[in-house]
N, C-alpha and C. Protein backbone atom coordinates (compact mmCIF):
# COMPACT_ATOMS: atom_id res chain seq x y z
N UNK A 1 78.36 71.39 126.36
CA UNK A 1 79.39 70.63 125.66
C UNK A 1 78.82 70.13 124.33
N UNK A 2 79.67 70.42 123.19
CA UNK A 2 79.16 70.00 121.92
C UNK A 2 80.26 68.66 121.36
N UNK A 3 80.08 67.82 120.46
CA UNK A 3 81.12 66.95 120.10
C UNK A 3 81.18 66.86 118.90
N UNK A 4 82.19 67.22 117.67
CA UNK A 4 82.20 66.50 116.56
C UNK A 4 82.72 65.85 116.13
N UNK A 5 82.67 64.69 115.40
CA UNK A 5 83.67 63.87 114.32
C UNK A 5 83.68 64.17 113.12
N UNK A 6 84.82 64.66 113.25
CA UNK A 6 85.32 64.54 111.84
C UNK A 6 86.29 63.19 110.91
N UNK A 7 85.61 63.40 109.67
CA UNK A 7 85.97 61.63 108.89
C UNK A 7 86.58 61.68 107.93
N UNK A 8 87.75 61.58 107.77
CA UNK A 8 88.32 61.71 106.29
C UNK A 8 87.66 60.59 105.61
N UNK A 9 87.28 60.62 104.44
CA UNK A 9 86.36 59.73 103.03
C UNK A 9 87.37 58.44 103.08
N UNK A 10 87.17 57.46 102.98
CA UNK A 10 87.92 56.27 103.09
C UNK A 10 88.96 56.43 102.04
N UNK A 11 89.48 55.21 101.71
CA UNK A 11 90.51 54.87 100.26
C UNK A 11 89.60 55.01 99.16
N UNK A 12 89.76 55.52 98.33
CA UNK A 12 89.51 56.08 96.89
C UNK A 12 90.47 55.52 95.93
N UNK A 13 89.19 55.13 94.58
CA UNK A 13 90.38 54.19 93.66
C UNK A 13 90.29 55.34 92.54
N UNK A 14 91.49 55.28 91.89
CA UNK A 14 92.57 55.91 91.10
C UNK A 14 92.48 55.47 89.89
N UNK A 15 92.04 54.11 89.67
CA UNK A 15 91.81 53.23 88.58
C UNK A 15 91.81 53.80 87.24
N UNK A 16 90.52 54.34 87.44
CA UNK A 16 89.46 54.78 86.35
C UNK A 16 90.46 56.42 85.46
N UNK A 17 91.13 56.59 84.83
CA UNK A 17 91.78 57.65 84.78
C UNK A 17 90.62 58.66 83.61
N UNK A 18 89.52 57.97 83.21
CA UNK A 18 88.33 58.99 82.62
C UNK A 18 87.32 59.18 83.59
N UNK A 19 87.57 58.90 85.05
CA UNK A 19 86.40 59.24 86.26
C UNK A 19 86.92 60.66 86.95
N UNK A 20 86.35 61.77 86.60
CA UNK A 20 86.43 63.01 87.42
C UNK A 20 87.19 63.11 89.03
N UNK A 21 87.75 63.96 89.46
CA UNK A 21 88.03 64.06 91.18
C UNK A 21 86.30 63.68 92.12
N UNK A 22 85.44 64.53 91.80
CA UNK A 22 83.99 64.68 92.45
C UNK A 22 83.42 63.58 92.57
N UNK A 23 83.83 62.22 90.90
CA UNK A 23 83.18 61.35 90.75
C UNK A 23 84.14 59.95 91.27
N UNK A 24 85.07 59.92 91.95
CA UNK A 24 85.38 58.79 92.40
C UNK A 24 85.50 58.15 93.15
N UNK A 25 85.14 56.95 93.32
CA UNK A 25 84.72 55.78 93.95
C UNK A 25 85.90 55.29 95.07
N UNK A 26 84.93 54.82 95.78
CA UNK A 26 86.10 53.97 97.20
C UNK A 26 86.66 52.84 96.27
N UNK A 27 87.99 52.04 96.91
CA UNK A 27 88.33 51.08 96.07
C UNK A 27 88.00 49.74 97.18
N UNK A 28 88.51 48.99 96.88
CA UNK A 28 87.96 47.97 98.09
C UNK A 28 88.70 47.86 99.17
N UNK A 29 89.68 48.19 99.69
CA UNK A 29 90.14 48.93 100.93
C UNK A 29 89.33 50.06 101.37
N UNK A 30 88.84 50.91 100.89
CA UNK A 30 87.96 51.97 101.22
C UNK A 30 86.70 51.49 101.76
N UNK A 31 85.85 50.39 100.73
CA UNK A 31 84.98 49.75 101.16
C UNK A 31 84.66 48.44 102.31
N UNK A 32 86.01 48.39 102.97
CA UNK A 32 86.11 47.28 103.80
C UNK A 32 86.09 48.46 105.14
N UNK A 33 87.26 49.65 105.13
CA UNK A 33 87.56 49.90 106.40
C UNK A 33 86.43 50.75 106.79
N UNK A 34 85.69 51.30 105.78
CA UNK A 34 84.52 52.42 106.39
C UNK A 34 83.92 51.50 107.40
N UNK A 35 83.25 50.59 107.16
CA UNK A 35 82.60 49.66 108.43
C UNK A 35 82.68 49.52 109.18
N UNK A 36 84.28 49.31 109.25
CA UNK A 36 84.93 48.73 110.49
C UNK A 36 85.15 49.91 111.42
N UNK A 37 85.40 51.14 110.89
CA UNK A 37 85.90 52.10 111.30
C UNK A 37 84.65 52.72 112.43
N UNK A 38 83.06 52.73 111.25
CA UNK A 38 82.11 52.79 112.24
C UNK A 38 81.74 51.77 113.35
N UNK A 39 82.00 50.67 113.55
CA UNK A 39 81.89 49.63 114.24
C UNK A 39 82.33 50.23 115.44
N UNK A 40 83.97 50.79 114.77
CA UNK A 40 84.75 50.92 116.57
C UNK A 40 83.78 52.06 117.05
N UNK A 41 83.19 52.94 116.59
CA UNK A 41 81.92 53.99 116.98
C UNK A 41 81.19 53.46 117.66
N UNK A 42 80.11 52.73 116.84
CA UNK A 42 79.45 51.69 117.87
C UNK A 42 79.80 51.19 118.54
N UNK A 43 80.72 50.30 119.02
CA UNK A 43 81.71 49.98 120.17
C UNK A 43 81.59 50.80 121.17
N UNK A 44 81.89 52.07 120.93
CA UNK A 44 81.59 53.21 122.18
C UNK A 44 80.55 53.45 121.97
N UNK A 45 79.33 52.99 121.40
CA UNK A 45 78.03 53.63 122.00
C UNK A 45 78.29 55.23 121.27
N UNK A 46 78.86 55.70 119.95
CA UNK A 46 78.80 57.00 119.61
C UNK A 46 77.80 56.71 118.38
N UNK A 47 77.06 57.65 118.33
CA UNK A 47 75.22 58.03 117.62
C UNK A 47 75.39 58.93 117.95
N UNK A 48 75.87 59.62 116.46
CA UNK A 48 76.07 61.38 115.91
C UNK A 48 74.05 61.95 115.78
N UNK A 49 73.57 62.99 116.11
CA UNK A 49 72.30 63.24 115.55
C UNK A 49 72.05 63.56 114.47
N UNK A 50 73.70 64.25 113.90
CA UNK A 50 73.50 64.77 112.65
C UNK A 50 74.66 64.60 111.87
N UNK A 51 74.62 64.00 110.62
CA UNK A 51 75.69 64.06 109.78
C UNK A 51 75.54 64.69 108.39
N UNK A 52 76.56 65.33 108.57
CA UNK A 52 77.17 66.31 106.80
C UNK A 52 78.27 66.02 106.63
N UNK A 53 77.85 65.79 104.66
CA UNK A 53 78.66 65.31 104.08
C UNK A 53 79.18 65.95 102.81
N UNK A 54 80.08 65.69 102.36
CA UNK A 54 80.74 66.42 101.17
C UNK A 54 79.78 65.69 100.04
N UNK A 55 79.14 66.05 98.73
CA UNK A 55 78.37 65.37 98.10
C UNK A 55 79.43 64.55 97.00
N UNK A 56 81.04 65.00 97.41
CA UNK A 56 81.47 64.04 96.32
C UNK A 56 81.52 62.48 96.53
N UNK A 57 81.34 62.17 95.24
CA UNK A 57 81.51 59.91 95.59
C UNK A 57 81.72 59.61 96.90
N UNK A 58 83.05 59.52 96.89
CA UNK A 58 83.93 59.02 97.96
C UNK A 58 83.44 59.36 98.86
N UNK A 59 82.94 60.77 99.83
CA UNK A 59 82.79 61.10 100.63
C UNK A 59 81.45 60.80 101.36
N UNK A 60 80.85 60.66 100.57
CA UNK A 60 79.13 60.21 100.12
C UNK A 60 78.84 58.74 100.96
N UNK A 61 79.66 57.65 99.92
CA UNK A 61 79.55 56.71 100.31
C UNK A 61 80.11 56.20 101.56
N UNK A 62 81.34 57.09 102.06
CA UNK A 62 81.82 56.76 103.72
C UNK A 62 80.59 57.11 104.20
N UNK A 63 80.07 57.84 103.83
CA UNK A 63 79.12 58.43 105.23
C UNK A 63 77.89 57.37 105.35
N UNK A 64 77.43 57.31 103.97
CA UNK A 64 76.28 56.30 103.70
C UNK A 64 77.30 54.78 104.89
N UNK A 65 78.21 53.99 104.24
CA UNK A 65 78.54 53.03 105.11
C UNK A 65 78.64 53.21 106.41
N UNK A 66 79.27 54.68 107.18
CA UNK A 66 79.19 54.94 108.02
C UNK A 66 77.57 54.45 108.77
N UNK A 67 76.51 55.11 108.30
CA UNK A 67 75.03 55.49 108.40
C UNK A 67 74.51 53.95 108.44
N UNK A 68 75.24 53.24 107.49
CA UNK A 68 74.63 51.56 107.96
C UNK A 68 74.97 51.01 108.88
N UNK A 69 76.20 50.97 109.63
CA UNK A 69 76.62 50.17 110.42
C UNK A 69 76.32 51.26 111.95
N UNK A 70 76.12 52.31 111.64
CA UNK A 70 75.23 52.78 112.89
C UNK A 70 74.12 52.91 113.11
N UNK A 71 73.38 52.17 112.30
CA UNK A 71 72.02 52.11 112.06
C UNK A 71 70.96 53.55 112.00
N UNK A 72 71.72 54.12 111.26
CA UNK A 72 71.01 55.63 110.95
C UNK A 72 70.32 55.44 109.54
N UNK A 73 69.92 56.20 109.38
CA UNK A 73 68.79 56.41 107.82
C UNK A 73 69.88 57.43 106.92
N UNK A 74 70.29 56.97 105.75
CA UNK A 74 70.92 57.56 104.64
C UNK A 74 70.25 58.81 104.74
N UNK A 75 69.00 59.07 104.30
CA UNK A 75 67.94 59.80 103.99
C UNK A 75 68.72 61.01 105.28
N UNK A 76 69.31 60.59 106.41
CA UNK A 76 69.73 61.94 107.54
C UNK A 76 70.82 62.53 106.87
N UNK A 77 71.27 62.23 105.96
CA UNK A 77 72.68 62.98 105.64
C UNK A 77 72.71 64.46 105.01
N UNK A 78 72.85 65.15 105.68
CA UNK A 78 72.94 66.63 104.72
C UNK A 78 73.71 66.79 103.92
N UNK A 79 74.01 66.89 102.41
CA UNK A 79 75.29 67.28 101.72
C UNK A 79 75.03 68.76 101.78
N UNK A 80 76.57 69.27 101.62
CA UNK A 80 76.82 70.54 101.63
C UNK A 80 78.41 70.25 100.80
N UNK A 81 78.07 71.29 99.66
CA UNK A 81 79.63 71.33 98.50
C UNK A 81 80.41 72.19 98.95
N UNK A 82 80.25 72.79 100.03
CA UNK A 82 81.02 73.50 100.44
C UNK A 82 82.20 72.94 101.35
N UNK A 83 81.92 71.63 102.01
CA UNK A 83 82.78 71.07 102.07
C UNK A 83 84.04 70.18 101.02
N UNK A 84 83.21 69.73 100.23
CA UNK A 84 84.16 69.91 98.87
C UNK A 84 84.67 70.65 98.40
N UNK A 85 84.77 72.15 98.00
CA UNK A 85 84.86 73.10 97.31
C UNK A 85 85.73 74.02 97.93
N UNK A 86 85.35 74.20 99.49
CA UNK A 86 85.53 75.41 100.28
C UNK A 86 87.24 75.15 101.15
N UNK A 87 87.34 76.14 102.39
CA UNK A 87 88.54 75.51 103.01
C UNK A 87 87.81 75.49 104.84
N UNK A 88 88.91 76.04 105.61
CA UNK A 88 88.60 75.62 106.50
C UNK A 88 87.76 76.67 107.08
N UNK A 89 87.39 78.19 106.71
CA UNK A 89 86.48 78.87 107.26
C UNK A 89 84.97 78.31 106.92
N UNK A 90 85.03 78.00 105.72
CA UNK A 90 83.87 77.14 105.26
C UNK A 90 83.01 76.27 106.22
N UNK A 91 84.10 75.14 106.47
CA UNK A 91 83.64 73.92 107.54
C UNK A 91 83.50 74.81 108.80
N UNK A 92 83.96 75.81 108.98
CA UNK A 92 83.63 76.42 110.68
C UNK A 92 82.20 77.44 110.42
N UNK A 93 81.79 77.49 109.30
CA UNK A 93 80.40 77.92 109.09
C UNK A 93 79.43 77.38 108.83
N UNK A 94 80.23 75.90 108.49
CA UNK A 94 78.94 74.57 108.58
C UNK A 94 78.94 74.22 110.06
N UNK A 95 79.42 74.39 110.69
CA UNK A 95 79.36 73.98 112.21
C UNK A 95 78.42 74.96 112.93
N UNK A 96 79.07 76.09 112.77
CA UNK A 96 78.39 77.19 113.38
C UNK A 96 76.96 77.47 113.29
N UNK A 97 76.57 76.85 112.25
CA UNK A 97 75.13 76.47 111.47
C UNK A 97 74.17 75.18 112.00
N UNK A 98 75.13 74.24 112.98
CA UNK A 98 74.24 72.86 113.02
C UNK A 98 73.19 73.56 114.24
N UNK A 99 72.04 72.62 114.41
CA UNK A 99 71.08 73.09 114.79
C UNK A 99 71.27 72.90 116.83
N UNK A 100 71.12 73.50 117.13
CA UNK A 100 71.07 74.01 118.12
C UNK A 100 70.75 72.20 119.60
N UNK A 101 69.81 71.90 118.94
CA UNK A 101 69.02 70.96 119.65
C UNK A 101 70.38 69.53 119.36
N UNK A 102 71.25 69.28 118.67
CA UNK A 102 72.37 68.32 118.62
C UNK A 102 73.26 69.09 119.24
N UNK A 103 73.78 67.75 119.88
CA UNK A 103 74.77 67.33 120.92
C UNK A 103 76.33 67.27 120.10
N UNK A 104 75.76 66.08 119.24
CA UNK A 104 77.07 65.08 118.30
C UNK A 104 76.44 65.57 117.33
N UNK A 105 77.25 66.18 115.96
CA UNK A 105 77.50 65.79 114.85
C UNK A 105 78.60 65.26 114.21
N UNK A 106 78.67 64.57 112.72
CA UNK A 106 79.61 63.77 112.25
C UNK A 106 79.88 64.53 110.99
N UNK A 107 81.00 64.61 110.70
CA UNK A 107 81.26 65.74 109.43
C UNK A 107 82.12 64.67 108.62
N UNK A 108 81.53 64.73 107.44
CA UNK A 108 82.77 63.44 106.15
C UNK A 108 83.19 64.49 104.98
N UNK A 109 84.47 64.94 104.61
CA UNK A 109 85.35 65.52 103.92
C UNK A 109 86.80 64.91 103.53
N UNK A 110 87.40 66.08 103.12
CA UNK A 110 88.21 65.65 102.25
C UNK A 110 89.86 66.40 102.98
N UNK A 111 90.99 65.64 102.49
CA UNK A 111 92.14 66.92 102.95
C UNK A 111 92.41 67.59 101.64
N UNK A 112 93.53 68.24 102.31
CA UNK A 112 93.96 68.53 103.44
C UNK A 112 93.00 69.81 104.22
N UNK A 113 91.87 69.85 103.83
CA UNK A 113 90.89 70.98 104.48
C UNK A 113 90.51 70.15 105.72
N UNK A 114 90.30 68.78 106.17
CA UNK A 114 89.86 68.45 106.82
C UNK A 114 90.91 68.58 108.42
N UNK A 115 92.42 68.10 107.51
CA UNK A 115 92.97 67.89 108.95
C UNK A 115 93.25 69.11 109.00
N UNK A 116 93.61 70.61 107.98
CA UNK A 116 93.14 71.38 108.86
C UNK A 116 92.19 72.11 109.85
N UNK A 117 91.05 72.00 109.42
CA UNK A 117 90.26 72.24 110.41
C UNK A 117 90.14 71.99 111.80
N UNK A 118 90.38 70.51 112.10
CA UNK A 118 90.95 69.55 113.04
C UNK A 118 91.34 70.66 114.08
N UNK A 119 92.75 70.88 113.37
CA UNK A 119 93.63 71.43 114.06
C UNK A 119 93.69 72.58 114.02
N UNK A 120 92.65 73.91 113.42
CA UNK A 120 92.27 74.77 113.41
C UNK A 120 91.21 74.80 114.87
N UNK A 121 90.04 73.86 115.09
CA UNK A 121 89.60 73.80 115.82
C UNK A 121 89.80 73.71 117.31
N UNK A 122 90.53 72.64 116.87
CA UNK A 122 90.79 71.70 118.31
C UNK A 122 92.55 72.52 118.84
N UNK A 123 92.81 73.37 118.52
CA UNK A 123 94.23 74.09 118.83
C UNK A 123 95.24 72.83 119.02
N UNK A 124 94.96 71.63 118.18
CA UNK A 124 95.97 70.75 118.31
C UNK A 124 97.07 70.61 116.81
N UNK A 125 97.58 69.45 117.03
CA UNK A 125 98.18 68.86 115.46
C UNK A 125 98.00 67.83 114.88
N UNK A 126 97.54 67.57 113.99
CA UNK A 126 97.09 65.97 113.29
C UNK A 126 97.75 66.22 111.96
N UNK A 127 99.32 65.80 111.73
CA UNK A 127 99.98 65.67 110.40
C UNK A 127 99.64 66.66 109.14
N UNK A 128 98.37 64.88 109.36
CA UNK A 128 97.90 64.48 108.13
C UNK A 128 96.44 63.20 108.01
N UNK A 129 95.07 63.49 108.26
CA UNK A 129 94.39 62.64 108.49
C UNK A 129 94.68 61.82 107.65
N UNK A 130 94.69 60.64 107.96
CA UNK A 130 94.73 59.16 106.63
C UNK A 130 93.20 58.86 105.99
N UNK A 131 93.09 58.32 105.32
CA UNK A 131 91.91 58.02 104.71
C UNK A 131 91.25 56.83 105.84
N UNK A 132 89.95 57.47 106.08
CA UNK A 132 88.78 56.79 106.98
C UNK A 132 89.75 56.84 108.60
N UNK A 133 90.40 58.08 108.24
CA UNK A 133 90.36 58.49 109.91
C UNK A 133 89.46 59.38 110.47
N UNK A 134 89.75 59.06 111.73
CA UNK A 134 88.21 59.78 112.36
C UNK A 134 88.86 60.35 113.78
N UNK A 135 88.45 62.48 113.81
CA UNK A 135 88.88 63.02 114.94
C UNK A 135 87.82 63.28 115.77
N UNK A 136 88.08 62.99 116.90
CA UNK A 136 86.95 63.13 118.07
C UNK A 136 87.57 64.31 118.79
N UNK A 137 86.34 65.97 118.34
CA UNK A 137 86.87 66.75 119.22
C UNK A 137 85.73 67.45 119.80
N UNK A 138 85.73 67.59 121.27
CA UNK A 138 84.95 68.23 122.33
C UNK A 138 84.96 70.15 122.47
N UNK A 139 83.53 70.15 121.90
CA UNK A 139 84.20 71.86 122.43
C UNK A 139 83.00 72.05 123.44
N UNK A 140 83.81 72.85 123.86
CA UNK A 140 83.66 73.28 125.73
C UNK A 140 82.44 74.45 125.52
N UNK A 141 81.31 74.56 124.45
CA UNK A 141 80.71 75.33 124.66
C UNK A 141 79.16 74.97 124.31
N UNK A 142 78.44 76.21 124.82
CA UNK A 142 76.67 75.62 124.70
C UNK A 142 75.69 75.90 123.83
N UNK A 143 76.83 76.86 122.33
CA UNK A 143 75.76 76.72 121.70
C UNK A 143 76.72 76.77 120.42
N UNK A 144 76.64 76.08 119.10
CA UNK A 144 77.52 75.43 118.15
C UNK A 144 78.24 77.26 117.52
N UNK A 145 77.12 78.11 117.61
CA UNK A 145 77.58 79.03 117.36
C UNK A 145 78.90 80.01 117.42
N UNK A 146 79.05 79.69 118.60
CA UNK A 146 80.43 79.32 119.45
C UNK A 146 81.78 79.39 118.86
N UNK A 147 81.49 78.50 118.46
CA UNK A 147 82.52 77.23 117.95
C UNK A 147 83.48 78.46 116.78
N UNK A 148 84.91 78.76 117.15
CA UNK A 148 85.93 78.96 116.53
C UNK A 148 87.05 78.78 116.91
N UNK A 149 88.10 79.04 116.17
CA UNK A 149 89.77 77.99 115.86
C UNK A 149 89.71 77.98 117.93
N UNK A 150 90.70 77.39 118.29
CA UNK A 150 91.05 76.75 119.31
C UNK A 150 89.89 76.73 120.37
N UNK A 151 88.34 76.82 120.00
CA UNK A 151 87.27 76.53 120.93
C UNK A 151 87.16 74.95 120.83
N UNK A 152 87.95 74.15 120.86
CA UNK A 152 87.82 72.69 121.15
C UNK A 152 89.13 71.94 121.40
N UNK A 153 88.67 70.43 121.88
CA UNK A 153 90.00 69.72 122.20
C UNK A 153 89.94 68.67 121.67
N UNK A 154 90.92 68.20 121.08
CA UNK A 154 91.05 66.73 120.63
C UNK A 154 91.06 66.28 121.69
N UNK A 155 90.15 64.97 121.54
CA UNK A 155 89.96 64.08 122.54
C UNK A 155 90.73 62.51 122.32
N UNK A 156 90.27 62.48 120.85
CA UNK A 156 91.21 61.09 120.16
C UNK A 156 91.41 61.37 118.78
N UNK A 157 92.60 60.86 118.04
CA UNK A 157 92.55 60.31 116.56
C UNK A 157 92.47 58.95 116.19
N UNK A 158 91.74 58.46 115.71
CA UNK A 158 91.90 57.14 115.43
C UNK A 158 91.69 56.80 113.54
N UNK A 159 92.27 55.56 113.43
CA UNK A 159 92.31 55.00 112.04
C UNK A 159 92.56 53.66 112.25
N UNK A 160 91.96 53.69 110.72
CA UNK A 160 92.08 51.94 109.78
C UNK A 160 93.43 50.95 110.17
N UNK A 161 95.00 51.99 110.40
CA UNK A 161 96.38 50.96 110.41
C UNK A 161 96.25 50.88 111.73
N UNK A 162 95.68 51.39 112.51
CA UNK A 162 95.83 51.98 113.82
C UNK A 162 95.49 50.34 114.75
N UNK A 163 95.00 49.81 114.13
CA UNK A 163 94.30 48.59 114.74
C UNK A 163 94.84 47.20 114.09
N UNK A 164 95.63 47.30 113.32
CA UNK A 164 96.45 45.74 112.32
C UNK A 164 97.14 45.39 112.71
């Protein structure tokens, strides 16, 4: 049994209209719910071994906040632009790639590539991930290699409104 989460990048501010797509920043809704969001993680006792991340801003810094409040080392984060850049065969070749010896990894991206994948994966439906939602899906197999469209199950979706 393998598990991943997948994280849509929190709220992103819009503000700045001379700041690039790649280069922009959480706004302070973004920077409040990433925390909280990992908290409810910790709550369940979930400690990913490995997390990859999209190297843009936004995506960066969920993971980094993510990485504090689970008490992981920044320094573990793999970026890969291919999650930025790419679509959803992409992310099923970053999976197919994690190392053998992890259980849990945690994946932070962007949509709508993300909730497809989701639901590429997990043979389910998720809309539309919201910003700093997080899908918990189980695939039923023993080596990540495995891992293609309906080789997993959503187990949960959860988010930021989900709890107000």
């Amino acid at each position: 049994m393998k598990t991943i989460y997948l994280v849509r990048h929190a709220k992103s501010d819009w503000g700045n209209a001379n700041t690039g797509d790649f280069d922009r920043t959480l706004n302070a809704r973004g920077m409040k719910n990433a925390p909280v969001m990992a908290a409810r993680l910790k709550q369940k006792e979930i400690l990913p071994e490995l997390v990859i991340s999209s190297p843009a801003t936004r995506a960066l810094t969920t993971a980094e906040l993510f990485c504090e409040t689970l008490d992981l080392p920044e320094e573990q984060i793999q970026q890969r632009i291919e999650i930025y850049r790419g679509g959803v065969l992409d992310l099923l070749k970053i999976v197919q790639q994690i190392p053998e010896t992890c259980t849990t990894a945690m994946l932070f991206g962007h949509n709508p590539t993300l909730t497809e994948f989701s639901n590429l994966l997990a043979g389910s439906y998720i809309e539309s991930m919201v910003t700093c939602g997080v899908a918990k899906i189980d695939l039923d197999i023993d080596s990540w290699k495995s891992a293609n469209p309906d080789s997993g199950k959503l187990a949960w979706y959860d988010f930021p409104k989900k709890h107000q």
